[in-house]
PDBML (XML) file of the C-alpha atoms, coordinates in Angstrom:
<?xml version="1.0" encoding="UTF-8" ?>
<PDBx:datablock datablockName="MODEL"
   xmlns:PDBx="http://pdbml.pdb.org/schema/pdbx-v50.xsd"
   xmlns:xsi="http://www.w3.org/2001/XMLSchema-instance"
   xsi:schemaLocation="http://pdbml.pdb.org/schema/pdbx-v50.xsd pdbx-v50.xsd">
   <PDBx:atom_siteCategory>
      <PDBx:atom_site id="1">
         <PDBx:B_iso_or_equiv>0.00</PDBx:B_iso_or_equiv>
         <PDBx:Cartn_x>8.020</PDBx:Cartn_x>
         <PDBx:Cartn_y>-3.644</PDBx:Cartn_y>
         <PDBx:Cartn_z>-16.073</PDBx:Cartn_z>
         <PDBx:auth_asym_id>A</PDBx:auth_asym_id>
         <PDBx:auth_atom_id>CA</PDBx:auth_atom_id>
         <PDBx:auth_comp_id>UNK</PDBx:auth_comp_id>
         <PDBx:auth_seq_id>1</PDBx:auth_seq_id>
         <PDBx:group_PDB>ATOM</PDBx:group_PDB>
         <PDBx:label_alt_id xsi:nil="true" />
         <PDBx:label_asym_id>A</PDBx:label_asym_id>
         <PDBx:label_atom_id>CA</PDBx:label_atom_id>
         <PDBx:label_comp_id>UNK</PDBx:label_comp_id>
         <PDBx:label_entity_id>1</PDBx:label_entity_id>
         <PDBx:label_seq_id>1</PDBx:label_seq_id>
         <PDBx:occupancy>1.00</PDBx:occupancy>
         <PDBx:pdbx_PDB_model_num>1</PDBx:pdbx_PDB_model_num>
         <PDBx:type_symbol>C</PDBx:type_symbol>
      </PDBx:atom_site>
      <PDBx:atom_site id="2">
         <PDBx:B_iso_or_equiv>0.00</PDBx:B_iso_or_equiv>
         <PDBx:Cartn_x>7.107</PDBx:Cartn_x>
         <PDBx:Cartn_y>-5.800</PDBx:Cartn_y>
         <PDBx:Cartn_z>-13.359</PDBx:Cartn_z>
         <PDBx:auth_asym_id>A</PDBx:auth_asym_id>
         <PDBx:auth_atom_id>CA</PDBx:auth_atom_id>
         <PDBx:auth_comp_id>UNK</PDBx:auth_comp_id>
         <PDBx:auth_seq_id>2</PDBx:auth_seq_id>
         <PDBx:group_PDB>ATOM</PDBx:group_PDB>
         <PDBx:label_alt_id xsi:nil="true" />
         <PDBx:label_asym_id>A</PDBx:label_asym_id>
         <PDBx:label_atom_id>CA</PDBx:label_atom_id>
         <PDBx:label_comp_id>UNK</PDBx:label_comp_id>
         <PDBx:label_entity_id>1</PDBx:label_entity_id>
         <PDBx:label_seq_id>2</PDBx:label_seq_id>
         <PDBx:occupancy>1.00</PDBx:occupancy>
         <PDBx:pdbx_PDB_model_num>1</PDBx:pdbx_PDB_model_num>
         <PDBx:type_symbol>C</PDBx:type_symbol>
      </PDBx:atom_site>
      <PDBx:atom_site id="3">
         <PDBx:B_iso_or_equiv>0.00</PDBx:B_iso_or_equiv>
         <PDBx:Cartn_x>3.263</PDBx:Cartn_x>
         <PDBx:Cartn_y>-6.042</PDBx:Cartn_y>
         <PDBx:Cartn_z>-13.829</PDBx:Cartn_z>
         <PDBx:auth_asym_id>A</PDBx:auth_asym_id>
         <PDBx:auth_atom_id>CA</PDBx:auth_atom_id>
         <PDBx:auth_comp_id>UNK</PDBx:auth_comp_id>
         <PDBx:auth_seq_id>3</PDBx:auth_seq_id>
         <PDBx:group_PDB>ATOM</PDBx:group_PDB>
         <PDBx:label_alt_id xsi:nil="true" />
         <PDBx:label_asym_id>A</PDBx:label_asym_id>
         <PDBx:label_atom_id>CA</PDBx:label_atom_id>
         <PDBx:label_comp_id>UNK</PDBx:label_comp_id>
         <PDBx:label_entity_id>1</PDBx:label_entity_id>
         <PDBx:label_seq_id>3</PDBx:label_seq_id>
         <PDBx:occupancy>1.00</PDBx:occupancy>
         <PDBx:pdbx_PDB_model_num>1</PDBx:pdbx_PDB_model_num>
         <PDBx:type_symbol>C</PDBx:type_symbol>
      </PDBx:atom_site>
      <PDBx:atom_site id="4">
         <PDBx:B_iso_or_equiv>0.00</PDBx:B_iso_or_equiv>
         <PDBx:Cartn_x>1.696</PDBx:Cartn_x>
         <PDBx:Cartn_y>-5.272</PDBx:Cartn_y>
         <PDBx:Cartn_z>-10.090</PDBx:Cartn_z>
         <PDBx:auth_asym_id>A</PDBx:auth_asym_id>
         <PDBx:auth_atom_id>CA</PDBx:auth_atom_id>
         <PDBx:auth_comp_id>UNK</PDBx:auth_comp_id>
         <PDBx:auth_seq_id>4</PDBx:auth_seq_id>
         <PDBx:group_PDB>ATOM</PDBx:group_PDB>
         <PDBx:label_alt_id xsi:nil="true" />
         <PDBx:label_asym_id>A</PDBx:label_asym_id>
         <PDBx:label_atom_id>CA</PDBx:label_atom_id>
         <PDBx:label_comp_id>UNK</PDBx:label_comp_id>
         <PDBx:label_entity_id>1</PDBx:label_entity_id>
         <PDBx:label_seq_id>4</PDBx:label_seq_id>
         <PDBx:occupancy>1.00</PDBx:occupancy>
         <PDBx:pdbx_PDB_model_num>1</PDBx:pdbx_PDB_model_num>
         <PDBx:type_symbol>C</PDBx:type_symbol>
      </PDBx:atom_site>
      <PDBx:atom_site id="5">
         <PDBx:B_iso_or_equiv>0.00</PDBx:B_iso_or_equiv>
         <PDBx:Cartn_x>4.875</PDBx:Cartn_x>
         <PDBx:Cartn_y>-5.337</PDBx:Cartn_y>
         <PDBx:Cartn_z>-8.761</PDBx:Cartn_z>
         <PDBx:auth_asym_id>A</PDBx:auth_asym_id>
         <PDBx:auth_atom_id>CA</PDBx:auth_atom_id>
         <PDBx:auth_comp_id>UNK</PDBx:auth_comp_id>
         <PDBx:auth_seq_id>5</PDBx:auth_seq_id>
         <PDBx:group_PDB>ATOM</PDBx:group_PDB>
         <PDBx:label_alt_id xsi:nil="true" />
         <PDBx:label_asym_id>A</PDBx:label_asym_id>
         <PDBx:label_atom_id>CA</PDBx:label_atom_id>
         <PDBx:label_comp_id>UNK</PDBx:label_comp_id>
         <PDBx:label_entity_id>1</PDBx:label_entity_id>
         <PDBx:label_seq_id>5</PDBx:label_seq_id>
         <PDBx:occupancy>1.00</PDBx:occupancy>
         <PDBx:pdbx_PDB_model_num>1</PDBx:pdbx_PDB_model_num>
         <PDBx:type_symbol>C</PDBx:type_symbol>
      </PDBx:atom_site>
      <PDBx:atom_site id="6">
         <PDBx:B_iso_or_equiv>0.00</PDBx:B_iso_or_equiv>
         <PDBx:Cartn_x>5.745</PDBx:Cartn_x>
         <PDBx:Cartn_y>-1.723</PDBx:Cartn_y>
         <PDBx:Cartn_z>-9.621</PDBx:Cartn_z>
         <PDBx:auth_asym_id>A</PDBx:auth_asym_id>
         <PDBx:auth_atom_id>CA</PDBx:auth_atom_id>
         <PDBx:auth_comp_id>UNK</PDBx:auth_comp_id>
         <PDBx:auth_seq_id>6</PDBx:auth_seq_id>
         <PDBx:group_PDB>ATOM</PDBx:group_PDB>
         <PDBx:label_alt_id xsi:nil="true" />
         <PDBx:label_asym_id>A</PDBx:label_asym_id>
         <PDBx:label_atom_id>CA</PDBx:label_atom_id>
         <PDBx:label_comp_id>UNK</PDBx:label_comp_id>
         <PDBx:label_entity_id>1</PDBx:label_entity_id>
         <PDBx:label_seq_id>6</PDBx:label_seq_id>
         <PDBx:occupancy>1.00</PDBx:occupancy>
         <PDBx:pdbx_PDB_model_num>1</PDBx:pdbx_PDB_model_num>
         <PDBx:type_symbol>C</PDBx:type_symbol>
      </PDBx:atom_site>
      <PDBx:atom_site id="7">
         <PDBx:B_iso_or_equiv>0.00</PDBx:B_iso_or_equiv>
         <PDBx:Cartn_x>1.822</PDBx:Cartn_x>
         <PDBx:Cartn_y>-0.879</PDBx:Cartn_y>
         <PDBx:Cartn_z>-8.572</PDBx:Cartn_z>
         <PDBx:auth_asym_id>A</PDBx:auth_asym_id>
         <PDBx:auth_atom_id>CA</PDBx:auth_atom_id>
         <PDBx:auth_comp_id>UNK</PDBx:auth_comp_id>
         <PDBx:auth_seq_id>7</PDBx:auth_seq_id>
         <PDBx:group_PDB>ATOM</PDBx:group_PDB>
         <PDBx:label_alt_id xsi:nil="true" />
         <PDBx:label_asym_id>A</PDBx:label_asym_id>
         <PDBx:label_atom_id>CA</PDBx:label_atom_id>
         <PDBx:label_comp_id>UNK</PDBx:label_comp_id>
         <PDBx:label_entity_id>1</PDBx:label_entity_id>
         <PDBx:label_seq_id>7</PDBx:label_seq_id>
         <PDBx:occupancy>1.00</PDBx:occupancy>
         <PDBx:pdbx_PDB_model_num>1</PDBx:pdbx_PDB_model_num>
         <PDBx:type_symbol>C</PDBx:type_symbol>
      </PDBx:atom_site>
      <PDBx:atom_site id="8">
         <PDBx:B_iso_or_equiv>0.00</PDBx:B_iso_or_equiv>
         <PDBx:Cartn_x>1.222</PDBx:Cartn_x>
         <PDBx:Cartn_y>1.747</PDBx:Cartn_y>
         <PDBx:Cartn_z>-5.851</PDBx:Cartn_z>
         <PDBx:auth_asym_id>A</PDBx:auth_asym_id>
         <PDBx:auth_atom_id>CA</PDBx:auth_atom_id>
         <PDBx:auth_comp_id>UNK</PDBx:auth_comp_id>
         <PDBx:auth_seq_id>8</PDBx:auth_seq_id>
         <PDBx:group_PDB>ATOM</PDBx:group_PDB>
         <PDBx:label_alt_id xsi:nil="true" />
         <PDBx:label_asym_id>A</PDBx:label_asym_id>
         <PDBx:label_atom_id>CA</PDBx:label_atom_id>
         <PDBx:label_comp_id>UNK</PDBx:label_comp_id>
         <PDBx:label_entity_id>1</PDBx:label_entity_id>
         <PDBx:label_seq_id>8</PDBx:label_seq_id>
         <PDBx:occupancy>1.00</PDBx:occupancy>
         <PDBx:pdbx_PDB_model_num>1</PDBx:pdbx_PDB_model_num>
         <PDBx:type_symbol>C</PDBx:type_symbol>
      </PDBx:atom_site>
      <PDBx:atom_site id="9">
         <PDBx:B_iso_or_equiv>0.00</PDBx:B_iso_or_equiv>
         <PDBx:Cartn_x>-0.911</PDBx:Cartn_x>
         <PDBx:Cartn_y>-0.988</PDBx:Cartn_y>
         <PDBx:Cartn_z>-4.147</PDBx:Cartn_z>
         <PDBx:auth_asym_id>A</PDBx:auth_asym_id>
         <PDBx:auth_atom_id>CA</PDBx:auth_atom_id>
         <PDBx:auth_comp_id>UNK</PDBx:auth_comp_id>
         <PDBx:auth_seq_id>9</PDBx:auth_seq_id>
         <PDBx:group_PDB>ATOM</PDBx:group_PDB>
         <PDBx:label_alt_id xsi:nil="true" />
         <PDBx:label_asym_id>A</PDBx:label_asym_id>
         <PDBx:label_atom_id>CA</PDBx:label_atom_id>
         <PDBx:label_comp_id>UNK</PDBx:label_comp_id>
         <PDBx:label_entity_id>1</PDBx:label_entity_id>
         <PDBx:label_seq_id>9</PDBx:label_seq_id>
         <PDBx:occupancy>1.00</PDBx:occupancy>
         <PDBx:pdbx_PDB_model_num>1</PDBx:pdbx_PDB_model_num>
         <PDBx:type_symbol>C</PDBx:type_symbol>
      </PDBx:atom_site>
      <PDBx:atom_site id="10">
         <PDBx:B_iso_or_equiv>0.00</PDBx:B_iso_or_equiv>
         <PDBx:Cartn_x>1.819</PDBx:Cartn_x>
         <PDBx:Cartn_y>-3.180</PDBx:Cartn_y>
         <PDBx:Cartn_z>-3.924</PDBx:Cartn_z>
         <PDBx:auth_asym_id>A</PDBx:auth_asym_id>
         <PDBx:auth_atom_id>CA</PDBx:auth_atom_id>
         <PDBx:auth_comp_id>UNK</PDBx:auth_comp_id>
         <PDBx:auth_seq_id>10</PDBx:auth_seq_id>
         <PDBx:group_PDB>ATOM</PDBx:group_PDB>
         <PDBx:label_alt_id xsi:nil="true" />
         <PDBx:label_asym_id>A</PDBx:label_asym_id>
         <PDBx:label_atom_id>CA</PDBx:label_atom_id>
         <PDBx:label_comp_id>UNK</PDBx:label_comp_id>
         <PDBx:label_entity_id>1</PDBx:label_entity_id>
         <PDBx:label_seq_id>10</PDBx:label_seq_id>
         <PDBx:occupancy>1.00</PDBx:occupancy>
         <PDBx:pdbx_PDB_model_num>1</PDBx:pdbx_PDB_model_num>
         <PDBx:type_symbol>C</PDBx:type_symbol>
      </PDBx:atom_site>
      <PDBx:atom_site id="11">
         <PDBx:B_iso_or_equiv>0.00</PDBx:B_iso_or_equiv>
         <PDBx:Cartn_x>4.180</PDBx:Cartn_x>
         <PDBx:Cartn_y>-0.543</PDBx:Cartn_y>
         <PDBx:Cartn_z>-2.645</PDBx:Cartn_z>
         <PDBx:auth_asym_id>A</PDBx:auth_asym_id>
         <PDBx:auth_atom_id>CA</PDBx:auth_atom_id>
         <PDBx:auth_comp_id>UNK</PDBx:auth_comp_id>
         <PDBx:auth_seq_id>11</PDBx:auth_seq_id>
         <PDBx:group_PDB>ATOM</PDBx:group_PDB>
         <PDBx:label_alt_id xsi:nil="true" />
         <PDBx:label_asym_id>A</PDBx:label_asym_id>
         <PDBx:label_atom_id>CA</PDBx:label_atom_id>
         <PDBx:label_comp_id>UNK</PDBx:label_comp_id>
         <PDBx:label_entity_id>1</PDBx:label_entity_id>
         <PDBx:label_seq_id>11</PDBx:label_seq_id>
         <PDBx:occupancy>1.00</PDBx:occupancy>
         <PDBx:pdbx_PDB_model_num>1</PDBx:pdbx_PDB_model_num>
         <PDBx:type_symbol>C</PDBx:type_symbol>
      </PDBx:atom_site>
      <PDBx:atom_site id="12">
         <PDBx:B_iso_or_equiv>0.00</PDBx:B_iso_or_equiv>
         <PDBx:Cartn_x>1.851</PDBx:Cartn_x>
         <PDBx:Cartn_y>1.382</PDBx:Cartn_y>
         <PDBx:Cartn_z>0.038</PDBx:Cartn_z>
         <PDBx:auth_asym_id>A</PDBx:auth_asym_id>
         <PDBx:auth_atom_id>CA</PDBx:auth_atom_id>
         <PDBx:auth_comp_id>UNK</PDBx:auth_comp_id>
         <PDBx:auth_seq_id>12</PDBx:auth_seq_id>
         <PDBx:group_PDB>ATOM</PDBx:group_PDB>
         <PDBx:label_alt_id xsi:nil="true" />
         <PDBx:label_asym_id>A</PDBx:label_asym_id>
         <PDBx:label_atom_id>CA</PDBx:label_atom_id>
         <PDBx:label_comp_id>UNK</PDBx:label_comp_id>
         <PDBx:label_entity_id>1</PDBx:label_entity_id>
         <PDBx:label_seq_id>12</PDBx:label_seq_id>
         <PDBx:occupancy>1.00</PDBx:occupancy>
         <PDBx:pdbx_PDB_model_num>1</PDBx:pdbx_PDB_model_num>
         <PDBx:type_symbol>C</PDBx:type_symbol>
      </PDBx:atom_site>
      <PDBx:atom_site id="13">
         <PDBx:B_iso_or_equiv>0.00</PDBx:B_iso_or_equiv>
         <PDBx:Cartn_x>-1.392</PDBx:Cartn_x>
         <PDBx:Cartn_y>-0.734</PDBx:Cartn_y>
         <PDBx:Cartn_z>0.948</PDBx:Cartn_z>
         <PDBx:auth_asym_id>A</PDBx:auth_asym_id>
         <PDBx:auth_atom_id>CA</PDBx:auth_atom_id>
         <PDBx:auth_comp_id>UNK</PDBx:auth_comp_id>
         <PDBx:auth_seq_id>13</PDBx:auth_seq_id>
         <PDBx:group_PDB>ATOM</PDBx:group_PDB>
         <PDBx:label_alt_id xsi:nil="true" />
         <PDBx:label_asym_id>A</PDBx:label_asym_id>
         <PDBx:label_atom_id>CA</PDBx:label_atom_id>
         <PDBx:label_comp_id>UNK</PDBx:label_comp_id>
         <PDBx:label_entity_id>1</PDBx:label_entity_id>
         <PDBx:label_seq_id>13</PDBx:label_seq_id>
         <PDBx:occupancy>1.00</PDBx:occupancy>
         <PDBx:pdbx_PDB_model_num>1</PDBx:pdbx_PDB_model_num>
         <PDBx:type_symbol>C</PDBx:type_symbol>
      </PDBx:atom_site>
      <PDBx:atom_site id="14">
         <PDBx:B_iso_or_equiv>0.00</PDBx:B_iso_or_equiv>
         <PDBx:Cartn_x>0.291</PDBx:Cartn_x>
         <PDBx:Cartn_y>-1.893</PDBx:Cartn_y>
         <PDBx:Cartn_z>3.856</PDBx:Cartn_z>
         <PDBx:auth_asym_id>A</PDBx:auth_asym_id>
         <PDBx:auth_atom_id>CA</PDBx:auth_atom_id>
         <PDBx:auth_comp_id>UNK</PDBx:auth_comp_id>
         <PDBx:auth_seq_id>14</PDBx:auth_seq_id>
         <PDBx:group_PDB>ATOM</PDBx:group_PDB>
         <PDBx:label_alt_id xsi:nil="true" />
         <PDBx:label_asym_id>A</PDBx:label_asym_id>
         <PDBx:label_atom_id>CA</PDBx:label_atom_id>
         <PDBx:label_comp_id>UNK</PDBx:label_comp_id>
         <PDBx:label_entity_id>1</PDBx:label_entity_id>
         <PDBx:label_seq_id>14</PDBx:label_seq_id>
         <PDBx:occupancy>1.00</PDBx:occupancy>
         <PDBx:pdbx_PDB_model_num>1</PDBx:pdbx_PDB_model_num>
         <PDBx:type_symbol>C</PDBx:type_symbol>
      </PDBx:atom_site>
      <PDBx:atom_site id="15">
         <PDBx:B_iso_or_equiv>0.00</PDBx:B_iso_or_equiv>
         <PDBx:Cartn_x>1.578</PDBx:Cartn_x>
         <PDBx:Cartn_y>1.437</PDBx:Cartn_y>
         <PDBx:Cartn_z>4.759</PDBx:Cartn_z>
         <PDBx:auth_asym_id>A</PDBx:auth_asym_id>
         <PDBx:auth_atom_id>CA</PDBx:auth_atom_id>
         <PDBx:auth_comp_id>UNK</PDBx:auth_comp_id>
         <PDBx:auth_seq_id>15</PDBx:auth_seq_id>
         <PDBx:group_PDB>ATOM</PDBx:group_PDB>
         <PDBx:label_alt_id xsi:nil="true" />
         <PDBx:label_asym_id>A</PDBx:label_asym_id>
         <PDBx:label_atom_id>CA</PDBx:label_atom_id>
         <PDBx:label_comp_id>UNK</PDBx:label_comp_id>
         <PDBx:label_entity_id>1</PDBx:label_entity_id>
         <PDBx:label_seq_id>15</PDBx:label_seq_id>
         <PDBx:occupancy>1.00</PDBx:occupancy>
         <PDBx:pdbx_PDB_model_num>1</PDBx:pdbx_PDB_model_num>
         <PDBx:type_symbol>C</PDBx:type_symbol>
      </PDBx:atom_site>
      <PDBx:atom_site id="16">
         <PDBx:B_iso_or_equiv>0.00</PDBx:B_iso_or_equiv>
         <PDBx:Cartn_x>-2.386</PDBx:Cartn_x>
         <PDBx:Cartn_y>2.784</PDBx:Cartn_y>
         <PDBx:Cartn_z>4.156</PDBx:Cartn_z>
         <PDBx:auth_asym_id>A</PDBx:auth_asym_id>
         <PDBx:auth_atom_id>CA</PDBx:auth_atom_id>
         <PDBx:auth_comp_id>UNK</PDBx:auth_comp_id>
         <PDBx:auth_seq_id>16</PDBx:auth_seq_id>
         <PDBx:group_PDB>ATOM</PDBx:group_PDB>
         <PDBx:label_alt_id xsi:nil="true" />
         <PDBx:label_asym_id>A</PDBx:label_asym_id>
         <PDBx:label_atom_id>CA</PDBx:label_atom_id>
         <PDBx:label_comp_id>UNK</PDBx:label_comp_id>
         <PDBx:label_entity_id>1</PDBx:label_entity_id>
         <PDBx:label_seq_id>16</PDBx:label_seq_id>
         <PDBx:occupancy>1.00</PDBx:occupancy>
         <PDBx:pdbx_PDB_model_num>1</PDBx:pdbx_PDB_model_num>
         <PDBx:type_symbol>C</PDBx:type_symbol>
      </PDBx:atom_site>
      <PDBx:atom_site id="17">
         <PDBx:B_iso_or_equiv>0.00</PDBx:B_iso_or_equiv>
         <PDBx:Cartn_x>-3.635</PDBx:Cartn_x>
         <PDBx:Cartn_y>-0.087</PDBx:Cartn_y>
         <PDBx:Cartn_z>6.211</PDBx:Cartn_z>
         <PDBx:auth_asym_id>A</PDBx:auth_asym_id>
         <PDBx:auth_atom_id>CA</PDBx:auth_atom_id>
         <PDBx:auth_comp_id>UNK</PDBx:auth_comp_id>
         <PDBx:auth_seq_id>17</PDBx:auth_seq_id>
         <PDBx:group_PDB>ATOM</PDBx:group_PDB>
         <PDBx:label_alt_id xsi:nil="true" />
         <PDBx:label_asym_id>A</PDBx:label_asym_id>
         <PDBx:label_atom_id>CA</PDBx:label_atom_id>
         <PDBx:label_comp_id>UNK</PDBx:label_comp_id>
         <PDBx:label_entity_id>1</PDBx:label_entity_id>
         <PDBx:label_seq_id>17</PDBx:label_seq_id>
         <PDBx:occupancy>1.00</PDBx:occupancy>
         <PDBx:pdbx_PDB_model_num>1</PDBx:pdbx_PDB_model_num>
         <PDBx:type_symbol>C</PDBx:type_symbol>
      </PDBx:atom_site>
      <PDBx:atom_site id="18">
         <PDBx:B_iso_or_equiv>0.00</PDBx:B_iso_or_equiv>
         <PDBx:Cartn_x>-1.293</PDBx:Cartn_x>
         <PDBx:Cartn_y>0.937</PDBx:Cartn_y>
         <PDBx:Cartn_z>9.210</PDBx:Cartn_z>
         <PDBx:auth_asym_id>A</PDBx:auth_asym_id>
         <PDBx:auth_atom_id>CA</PDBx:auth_atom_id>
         <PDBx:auth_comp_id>UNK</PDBx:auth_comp_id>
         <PDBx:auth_seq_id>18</PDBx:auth_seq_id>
         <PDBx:group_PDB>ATOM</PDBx:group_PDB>
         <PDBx:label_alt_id xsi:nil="true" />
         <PDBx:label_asym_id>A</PDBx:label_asym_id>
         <PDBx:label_atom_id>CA</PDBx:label_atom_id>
         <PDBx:label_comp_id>UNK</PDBx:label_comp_id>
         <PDBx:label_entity_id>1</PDBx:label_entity_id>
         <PDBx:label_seq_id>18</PDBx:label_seq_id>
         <PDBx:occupancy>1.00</PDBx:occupancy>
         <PDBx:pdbx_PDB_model_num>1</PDBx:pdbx_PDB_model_num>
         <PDBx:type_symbol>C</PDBx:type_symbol>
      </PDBx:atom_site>
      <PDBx:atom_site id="19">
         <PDBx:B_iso_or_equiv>0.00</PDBx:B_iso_or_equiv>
         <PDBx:Cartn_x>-2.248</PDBx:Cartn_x>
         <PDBx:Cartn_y>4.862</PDBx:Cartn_y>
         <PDBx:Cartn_z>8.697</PDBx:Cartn_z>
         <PDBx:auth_asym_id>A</PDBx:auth_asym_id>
         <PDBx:auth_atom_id>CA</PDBx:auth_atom_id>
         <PDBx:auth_comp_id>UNK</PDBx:auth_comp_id>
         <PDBx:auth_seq_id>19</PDBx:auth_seq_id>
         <PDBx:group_PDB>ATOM</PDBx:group_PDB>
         <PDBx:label_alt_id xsi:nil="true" />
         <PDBx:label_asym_id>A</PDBx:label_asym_id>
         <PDBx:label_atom_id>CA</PDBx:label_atom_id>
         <PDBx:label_comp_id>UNK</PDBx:label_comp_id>
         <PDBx:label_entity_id>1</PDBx:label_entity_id>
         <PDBx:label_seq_id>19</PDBx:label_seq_id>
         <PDBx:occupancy>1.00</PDBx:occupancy>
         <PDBx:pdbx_PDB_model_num>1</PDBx:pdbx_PDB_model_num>
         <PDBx:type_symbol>C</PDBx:type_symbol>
      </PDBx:atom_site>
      <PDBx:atom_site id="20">
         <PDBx:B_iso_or_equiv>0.00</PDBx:B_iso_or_equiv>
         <PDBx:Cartn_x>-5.586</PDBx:Cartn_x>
         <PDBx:Cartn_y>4.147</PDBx:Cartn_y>
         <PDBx:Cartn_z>7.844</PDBx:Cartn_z>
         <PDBx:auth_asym_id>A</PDBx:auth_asym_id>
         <PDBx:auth_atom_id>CA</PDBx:auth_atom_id>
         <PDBx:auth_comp_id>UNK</PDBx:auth_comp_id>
         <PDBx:auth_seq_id>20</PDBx:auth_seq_id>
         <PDBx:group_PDB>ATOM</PDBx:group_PDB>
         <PDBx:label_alt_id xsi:nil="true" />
         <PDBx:label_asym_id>A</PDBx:label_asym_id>
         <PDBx:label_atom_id>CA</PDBx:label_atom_id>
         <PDBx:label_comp_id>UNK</PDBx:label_comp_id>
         <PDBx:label_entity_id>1</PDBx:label_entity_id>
         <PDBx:label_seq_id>20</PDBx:label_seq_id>
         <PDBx:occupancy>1.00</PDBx:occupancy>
         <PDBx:pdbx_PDB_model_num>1</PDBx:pdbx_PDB_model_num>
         <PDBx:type_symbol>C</PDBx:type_symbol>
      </PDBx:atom_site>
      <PDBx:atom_site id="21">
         <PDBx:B_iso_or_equiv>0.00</PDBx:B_iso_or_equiv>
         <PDBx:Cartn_x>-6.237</PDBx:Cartn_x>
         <PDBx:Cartn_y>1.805</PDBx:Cartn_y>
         <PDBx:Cartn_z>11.743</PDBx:Cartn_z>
         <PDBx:auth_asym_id>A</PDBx:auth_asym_id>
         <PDBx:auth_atom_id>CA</PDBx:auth_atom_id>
         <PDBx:auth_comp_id>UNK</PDBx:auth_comp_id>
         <PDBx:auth_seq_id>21</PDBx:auth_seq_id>
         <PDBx:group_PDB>ATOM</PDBx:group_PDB>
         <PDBx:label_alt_id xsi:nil="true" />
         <PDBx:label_asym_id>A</PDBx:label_asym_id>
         <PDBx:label_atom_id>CA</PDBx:label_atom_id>
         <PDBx:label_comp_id>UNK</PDBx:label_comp_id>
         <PDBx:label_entity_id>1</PDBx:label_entity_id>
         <PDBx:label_seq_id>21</PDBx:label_seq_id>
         <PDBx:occupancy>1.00</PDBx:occupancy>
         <PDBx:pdbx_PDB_model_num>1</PDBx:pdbx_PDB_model_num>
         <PDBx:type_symbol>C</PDBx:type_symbol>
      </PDBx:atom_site>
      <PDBx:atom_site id="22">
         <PDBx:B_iso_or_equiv>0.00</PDBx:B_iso_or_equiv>
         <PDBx:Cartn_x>-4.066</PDBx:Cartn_x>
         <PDBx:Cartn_y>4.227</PDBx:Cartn_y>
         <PDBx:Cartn_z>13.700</PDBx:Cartn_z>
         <PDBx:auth_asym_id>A</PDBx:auth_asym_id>
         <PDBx:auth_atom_id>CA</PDBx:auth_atom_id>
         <PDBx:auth_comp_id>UNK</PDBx:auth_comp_id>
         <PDBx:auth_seq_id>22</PDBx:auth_seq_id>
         <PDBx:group_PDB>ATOM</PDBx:group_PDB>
         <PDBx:label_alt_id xsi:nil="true" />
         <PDBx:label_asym_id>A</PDBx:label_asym_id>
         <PDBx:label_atom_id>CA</PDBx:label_atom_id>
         <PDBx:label_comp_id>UNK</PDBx:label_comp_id>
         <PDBx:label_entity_id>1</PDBx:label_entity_id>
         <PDBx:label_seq_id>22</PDBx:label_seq_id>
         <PDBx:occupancy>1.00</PDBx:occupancy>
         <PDBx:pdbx_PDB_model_num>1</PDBx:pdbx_PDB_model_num>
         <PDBx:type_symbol>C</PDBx:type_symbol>
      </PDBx:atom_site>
      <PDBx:atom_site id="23">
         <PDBx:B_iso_or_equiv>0.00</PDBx:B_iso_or_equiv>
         <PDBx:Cartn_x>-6.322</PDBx:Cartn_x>
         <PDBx:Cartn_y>7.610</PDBx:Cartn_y>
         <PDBx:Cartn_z>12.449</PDBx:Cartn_z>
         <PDBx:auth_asym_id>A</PDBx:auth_asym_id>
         <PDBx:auth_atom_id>CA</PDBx:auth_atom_id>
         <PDBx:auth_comp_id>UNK</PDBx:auth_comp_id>
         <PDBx:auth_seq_id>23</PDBx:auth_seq_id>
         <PDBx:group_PDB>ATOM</PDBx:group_PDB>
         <PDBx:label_alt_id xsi:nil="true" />
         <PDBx:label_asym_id>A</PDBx:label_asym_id>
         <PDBx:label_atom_id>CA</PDBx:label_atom_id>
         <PDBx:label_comp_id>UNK</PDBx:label_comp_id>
         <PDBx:label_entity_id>1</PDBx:label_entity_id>
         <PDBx:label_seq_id>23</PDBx:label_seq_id>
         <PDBx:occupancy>1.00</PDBx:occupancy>
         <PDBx:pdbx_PDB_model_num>1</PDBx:pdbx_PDB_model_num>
         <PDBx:type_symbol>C</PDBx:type_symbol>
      </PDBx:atom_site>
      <PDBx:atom_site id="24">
         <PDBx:B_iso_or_equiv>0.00</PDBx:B_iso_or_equiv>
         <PDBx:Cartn_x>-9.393</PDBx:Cartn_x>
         <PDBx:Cartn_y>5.186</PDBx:Cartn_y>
         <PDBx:Cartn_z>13.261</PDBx:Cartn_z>
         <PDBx:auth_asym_id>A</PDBx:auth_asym_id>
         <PDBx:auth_atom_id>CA</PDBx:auth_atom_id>
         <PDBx:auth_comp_id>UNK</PDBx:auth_comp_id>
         <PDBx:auth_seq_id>24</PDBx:auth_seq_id>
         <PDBx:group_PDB>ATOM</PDBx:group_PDB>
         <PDBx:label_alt_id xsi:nil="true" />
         <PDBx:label_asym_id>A</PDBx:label_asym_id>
         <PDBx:label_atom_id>CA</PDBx:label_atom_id>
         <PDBx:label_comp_id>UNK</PDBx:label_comp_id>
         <PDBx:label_entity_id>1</PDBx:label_entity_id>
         <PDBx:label_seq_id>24</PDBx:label_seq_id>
         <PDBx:occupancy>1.00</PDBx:occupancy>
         <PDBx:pdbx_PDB_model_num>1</PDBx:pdbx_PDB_model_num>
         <PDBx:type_symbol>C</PDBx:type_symbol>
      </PDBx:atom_site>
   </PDBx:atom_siteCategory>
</PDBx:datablock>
């Protein structure tokens, strides 16, 4: 419906990002 908008990367990079530094 809303193109990338309704994407998993649009709804949880950031989150991944922030998981991804704190496990490094």
């Amino acid at each position: 419906n809303n193109r990338e908008k309704d994407t998993l990367f649009n709804n949880i990079k950031l989150l991944q990002d922030c998981y991804e530094a704190l496990m490094s």
